[in-house]
Protein backbone atom coordinates (compact mmCIF):
# COMPACT_ATOMS: atom_id res chain seq x y z
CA UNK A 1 74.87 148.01 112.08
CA UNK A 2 71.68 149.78 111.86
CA UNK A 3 68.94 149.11 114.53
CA UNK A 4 65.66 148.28 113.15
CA UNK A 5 62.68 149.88 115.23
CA UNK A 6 59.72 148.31 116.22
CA UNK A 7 57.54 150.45 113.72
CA UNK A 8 59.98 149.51 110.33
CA UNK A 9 59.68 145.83 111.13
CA UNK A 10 56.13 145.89 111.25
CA UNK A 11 55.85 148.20 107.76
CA UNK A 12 58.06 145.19 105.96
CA UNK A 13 55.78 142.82 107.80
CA UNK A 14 52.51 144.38 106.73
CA UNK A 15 54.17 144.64 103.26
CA UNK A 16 54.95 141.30 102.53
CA UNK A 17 51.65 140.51 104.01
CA UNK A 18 49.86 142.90 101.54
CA UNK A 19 51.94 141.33 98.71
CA UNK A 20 50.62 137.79 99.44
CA UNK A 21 47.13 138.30 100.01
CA UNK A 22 46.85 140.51 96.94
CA UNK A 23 47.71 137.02 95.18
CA UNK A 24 44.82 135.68 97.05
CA UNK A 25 46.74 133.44 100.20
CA UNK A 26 45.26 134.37 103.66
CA UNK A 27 47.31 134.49 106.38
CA UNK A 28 46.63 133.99 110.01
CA UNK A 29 47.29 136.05 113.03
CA UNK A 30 49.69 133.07 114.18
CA UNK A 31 51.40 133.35 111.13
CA UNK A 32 52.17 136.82 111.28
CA UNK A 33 52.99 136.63 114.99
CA UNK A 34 55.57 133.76 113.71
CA UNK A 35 57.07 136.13 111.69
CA UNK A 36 57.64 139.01 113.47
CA UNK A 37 59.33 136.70 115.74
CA UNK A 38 61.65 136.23 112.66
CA UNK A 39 62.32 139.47 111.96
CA UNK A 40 63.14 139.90 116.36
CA UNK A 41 65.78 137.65 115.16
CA UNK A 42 63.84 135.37 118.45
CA UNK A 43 63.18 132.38 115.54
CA UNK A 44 65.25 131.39 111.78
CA UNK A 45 63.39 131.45 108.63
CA UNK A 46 64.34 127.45 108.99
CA UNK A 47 62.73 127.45 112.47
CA UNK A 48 59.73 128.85 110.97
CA UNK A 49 59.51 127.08 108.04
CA UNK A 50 59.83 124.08 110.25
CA UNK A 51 56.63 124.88 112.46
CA UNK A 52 55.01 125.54 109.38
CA UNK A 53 55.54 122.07 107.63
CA UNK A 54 54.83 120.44 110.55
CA UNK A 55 51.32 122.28 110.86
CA UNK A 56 51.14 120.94 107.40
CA UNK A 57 51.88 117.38 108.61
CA UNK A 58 49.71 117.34 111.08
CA UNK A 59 46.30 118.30 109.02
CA UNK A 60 46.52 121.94 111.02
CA UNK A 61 47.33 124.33 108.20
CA UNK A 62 47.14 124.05 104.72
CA UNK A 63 50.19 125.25 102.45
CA UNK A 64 50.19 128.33 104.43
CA UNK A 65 51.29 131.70 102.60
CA UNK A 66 53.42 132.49 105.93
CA UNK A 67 56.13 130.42 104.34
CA UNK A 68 55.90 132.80 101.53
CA UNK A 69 55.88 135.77 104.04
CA UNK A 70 58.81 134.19 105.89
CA UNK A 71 61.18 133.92 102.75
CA UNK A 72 60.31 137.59 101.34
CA UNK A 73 61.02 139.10 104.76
């Protein structure tokens, strides 16, 4: 299996990014850190969505467009 460098996962990264904020979601620095910690295989797409709801829960985060990110990547 192909090895993904450093420099691909963050052009799918800022891709997906690019594609969600053209639709007019914002996401944060954390968010983005999150998942490129996802695509380092270091955290699932369930793990993430996880931290995400429970940002949600907690009154921390709105809806966040990460999850988007997350599911696209």
């Amino acid at each position: 299996m192909k090895q993904v460098s450093l420099r691909e996962k963050k052009m799918v990264l800022n891709n997906a990014v690019a594609s969600v904020e053209m639709e007019g979601y914002k996401i944060s620095d954390n968010e983005k850190e999150l998942c490129m910690e996802v695509l380092d295989g270091k955290l699932t797409k369930d793990e993430f969505i996880k931290i995400m709801l429970e940002k949600v829960q907690n009154g921390l985060s709105g809806l966040s467009a990460g999850v988007i990110v997350a599911a696209s990547i």
